[in-house]
Protein backbone atom coordinates (compact mmCIF):
# COMPACT_ATOMS: atom_id res chain seq x y z
CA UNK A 1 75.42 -23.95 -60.29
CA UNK A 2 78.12 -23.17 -57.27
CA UNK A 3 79.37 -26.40 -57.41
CA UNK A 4 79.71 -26.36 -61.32
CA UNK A 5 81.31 -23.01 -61.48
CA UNK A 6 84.17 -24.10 -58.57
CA UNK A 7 84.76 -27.40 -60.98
CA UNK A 8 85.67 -25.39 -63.64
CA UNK A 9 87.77 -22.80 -61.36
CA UNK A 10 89.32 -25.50 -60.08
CA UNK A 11 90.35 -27.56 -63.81
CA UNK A 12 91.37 -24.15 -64.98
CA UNK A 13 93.72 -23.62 -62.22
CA UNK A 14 95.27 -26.92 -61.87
CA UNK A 15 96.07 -26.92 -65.68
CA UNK A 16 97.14 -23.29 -65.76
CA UNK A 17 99.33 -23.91 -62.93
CA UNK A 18 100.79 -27.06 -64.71
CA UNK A 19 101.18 -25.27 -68.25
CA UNK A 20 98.71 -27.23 -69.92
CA UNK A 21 96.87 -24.97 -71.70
CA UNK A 22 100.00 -23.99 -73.92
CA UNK A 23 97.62 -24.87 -76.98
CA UNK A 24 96.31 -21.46 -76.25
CA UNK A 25 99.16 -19.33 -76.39
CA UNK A 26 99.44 -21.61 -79.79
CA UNK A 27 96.71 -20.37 -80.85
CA UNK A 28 97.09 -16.85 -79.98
CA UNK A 29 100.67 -16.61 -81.79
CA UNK A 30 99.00 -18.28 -85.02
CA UNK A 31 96.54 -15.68 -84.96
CA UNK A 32 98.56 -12.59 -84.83
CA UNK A 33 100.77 -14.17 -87.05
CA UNK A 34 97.88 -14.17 -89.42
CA UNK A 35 97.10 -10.89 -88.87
CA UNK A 36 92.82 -11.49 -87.94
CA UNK A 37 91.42 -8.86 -86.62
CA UNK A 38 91.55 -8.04 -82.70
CA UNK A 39 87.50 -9.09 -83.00
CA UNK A 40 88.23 -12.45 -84.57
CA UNK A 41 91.09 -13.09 -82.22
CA UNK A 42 89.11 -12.41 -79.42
CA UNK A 43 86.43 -14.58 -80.06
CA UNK A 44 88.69 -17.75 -80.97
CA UNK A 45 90.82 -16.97 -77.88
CA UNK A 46 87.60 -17.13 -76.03
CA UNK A 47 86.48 -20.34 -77.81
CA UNK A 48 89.75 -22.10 -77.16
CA UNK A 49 89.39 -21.22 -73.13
CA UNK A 50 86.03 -22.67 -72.80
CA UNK A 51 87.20 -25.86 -74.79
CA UNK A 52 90.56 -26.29 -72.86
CA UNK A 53 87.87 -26.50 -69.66
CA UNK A 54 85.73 -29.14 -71.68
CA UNK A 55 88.39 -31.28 -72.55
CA UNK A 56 90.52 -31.09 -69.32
CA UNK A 57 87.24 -31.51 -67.49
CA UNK A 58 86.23 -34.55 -69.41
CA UNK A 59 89.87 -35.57 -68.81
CA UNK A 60 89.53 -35.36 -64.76
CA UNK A 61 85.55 -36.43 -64.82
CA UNK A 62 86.88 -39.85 -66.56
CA UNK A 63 90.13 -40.36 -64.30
CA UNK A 64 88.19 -40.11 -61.45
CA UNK A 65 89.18 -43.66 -59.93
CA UNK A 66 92.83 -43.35 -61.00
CA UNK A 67 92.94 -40.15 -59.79
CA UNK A 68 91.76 -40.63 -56.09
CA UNK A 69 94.44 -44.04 -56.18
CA UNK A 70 96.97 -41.54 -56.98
CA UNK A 71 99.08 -39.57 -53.53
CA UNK A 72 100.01 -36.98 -56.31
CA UNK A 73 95.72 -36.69 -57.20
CA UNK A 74 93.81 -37.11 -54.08
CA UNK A 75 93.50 -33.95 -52.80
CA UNK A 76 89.85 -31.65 -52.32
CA UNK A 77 89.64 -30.70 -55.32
CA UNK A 78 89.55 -34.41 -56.57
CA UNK A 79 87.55 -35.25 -53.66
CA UNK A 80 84.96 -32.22 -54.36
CA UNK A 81 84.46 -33.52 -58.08
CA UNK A 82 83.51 -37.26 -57.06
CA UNK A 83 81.12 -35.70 -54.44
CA UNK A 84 79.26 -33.58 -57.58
CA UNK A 85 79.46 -35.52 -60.12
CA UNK A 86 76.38 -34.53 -61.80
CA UNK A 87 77.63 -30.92 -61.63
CA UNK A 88 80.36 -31.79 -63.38
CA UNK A 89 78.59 -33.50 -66.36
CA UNK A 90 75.91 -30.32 -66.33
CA UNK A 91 79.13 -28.32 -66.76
CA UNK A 92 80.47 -30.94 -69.80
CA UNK A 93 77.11 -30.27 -71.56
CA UNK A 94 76.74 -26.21 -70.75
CA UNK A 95 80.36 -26.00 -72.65
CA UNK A 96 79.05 -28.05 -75.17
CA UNK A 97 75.91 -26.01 -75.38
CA UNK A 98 78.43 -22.76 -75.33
CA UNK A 99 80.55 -23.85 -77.83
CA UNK A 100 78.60 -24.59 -80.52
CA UNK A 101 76.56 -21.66 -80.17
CA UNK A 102 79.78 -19.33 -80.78
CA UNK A 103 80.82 -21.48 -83.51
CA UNK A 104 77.40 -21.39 -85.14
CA UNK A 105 77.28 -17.62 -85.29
CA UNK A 106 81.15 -16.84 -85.46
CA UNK A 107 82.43 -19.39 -87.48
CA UNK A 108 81.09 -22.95 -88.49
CA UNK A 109 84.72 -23.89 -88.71
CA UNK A 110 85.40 -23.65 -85.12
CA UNK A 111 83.68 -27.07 -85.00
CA UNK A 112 86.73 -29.06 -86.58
CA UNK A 113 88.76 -28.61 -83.11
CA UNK A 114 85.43 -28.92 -80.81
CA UNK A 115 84.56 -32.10 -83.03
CA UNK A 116 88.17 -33.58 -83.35
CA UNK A 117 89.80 -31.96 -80.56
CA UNK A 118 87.29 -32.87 -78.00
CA UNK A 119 86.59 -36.33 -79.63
CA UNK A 120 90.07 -37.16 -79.98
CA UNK A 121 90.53 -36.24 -75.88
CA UNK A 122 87.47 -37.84 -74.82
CA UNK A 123 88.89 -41.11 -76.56
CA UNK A 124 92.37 -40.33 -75.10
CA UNK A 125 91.18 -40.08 -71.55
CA UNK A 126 88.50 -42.88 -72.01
CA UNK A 127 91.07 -45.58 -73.49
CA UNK A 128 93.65 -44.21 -75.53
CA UNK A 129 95.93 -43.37 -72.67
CA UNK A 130 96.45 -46.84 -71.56
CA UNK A 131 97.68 -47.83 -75.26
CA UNK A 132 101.25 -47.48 -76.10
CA UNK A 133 102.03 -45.45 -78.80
CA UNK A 134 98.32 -44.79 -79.35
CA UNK A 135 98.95 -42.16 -76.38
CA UNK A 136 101.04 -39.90 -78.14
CA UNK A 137 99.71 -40.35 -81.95
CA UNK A 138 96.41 -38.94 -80.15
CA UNK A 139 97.85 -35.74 -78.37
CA UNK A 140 99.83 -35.40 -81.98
CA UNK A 141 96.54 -35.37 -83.47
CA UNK A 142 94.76 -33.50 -80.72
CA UNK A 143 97.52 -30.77 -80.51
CA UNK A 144 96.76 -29.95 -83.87
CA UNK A 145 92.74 -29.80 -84.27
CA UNK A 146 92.67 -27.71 -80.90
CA UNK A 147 95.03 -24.96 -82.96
CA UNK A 148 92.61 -25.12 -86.14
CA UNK A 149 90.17 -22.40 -83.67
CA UNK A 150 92.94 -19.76 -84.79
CA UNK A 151 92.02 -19.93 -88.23
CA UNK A 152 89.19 -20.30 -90.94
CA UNK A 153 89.63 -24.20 -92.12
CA UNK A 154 90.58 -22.98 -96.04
CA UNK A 155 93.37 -20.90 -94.63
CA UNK A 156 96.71 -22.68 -95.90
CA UNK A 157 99.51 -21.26 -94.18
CA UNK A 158 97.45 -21.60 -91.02
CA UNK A 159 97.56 -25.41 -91.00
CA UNK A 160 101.11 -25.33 -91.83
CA UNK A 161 101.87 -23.35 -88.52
CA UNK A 162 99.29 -25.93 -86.71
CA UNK A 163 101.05 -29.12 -88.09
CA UNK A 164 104.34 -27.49 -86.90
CA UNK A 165 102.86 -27.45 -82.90
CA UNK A 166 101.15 -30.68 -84.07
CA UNK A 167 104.89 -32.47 -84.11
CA UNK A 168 106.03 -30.47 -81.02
CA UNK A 169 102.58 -31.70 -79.10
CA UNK A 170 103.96 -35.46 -79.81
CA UNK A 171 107.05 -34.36 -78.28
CA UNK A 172 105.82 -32.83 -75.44
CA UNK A 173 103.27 -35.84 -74.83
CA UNK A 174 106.65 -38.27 -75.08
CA UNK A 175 107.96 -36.08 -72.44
CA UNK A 176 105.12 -36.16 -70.04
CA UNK A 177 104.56 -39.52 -70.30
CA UNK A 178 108.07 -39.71 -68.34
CA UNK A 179 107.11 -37.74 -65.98
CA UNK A 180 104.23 -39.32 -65.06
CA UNK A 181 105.69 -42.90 -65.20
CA UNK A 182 106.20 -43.94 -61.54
CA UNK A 183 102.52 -42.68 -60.71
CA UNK A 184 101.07 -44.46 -64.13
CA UNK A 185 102.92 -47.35 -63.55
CA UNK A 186 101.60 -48.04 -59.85
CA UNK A 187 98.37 -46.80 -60.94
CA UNK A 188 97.95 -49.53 -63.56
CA UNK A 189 97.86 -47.03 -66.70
CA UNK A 190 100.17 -48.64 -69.48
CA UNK A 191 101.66 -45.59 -71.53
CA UNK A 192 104.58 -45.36 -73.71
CA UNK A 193 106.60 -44.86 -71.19
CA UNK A 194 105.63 -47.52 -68.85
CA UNK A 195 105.84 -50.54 -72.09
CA UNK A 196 109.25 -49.06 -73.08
CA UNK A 197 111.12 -47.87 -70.11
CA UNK A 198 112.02 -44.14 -69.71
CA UNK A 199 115.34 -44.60 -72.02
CA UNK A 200 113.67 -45.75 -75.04
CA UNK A 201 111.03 -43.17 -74.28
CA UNK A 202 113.50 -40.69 -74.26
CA UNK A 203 115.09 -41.69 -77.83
CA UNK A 204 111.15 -41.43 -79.00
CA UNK A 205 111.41 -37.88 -77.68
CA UNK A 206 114.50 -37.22 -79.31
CA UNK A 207 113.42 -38.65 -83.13
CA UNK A 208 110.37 -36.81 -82.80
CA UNK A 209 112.64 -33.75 -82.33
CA UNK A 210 114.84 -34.62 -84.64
CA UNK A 211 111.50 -35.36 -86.89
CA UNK A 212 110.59 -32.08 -86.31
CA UNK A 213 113.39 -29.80 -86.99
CA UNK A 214 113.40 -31.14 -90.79
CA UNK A 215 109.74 -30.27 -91.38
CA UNK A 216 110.54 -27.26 -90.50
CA UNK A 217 113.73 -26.37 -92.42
CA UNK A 218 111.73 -28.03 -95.43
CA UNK A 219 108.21 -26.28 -95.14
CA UNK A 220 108.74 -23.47 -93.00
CA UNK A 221 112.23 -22.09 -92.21
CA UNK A 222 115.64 -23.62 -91.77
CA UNK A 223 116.64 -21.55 -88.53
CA UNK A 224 113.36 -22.79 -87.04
CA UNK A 225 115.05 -26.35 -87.25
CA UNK A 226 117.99 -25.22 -84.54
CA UNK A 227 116.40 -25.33 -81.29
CA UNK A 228 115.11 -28.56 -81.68
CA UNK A 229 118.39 -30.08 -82.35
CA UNK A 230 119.89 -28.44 -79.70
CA UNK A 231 117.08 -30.31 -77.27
CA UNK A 232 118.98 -33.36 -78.80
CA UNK A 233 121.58 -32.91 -77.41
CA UNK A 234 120.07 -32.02 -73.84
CA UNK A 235 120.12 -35.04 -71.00
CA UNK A 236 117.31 -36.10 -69.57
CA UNK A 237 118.27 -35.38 -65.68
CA UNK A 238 115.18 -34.53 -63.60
CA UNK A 239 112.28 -34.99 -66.07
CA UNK A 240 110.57 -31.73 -65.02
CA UNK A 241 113.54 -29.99 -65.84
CA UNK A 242 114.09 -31.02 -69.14
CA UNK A 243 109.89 -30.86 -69.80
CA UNK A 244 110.64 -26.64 -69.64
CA UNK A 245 113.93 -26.52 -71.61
CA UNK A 246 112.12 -28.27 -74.53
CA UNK A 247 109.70 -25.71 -74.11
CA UNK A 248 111.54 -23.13 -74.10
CA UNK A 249 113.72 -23.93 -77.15
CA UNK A 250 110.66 -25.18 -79.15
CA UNK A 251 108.95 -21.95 -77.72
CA UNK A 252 111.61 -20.17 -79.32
CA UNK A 253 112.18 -21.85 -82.75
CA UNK A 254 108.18 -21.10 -83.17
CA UNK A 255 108.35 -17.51 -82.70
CA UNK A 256 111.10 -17.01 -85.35
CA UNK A 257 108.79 -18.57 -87.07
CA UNK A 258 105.12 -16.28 -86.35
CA UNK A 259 107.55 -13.61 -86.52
CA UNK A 260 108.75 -14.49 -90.36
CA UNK A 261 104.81 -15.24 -91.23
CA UNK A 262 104.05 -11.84 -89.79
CA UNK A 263 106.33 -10.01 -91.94
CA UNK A 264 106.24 -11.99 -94.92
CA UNK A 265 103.11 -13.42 -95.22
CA UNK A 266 104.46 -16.58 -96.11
CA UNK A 267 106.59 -19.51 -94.74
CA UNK A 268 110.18 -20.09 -96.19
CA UNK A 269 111.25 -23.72 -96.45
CA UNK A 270 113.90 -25.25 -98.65
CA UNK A 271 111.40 -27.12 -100.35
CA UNK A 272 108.16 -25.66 -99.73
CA UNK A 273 106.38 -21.90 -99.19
CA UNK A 274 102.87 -21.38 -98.28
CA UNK A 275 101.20 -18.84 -98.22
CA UNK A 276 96.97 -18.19 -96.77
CA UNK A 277 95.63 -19.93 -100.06
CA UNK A 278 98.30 -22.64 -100.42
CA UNK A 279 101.91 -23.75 -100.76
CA UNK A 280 104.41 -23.98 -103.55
CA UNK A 281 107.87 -25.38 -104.37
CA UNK A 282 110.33 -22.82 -102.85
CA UNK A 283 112.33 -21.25 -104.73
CA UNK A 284 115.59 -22.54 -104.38
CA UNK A 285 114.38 -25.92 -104.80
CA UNK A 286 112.91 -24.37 -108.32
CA UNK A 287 116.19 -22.91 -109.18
CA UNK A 288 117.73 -26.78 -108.02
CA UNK A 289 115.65 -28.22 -110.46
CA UNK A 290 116.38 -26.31 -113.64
């Protein structure tokens, strides 16, 4: 039990450390933006915590031999999992075991991003990773089934908010698939980054942006469509650098946009509003039309 419980310290740490469990704060923002009850938005903040550790777990139980080829990797803490293996898959399975039990009770929808999410991770970390292209559609897809624990599944303008950190996921997986491409490439792993070359990965990054900003001026507000052009615009230079000023600026353009749910209760696209039970033509695209 020990060694399980210091796994799981030590994946939460690692990732908090790195700022990979931004789903959460995601998920947090969706769910005041919502406005669910402090009840329901503690138990889904809870749920996503204990299935950031599954996933990331998984993640580091499967990397195992990449990780302890890797200077940046081999450390204790690596070291420490390969020595307790088994405690690490008895930890996989108690999450499991945890999160399905909350979801069972609390909500039966909270098993679309345990299902999907952790499915869609497990088959990232297991072979997805070391496909071009394939890398990033995952983490597109897994950015946005890990947000669908702030909502009920029939709530509307919930999955419009979750598609919107769906697109920025795809960026931010573009992005980190830069930084990691010296240790990838030496280590054999075959990402996006490592078939293309960091420049063309880089123009990805910047479509997907681009992508981005006009979903959101058409489904959910044209200001939120700003900061994500200005990341356009930004060079590359060191890649950890420029991984935190996308943040920021996509961090930014998505709390305009809780901010406008909160009040409104609604999105406000050119061409599209939703609302919790579903979306519409906006109306100055009905106005347009007559």
């Amino acid at each position: 039990m020990s060694a399980a419980l210091r796994i799981l310290f030590n994946v939460a740490q690692y990732r908090l450390q790195r700022l990979e469990m931004a789903n959460m704060g995601g998920a947090l923002i969706i769910m005041l933006a919502l406005r669910l009850s402090p009840a329901d938005v503690a138990v889904r903040l809870a749920f996503a915590f204990l299935l950031n550790l599954l996933v990331y777990l998984n993640n580091d139980y499967l990397d195992l031999p990449t990780d302890l080829r890797s200077p940046e990797r081999d450390d204790g803490n690596t070291r420490f999992l390969r020595d307790h293996r088994g405690a690490a898959l008895a930890a996989q399975l108690g999450l499991v075991a945890a999160l399905v039990a909350v979801a069972a009770v609390w909500d039966l929808g909270l098993l679309i991003p345990l299902v999907v999410g952790g499915g869609v991770c497990w088959l990232y970390s297991a072979r997805l990773k070391h496909v071009a292209g394939a890398d990033i559609t995952a983490m597109m897809v897994w950015g946005a089934a890990m947000l669908t624990v702030a909502f009920p599944p029939t709530h509307v303008l919930g999955w419009a908010l979750a598609g919107l950190l769906a697109l920025d996921s795809a960026v931010f997986e573009t992005i980190q698939v830069i930084r990691d491409h010296d240790a990838d490439r030496d280590t054999g792993v075959r990402t996006t980054a490592v078939v293309l070359g960091v420049p063309r990965t880089l123009a990805l990054a910047r479509a997907l942006l681009v992508l981005g900003a006009a979903a959101a001026a058409a489904a959910i507000h044209p200001l939120a469509a700003v900061p994500p052009l200005i990341g356009v615009t930004l060079p590359l230079g060191r890649p950890d650098r420029y991984w935190n000023q996308i943040r920021v600026l996509l961090g930014v353009a998505f709390l305009f946009v809780a901010g406008w749910v909160y009040v409104h209760g609604a999105t406000g696209g050119w061409l599209v509003r939703c609302v919790a039970d579903g979306c519409t033509a906006s109306p100055g695209l009905s106005v347009m039309s007559h």
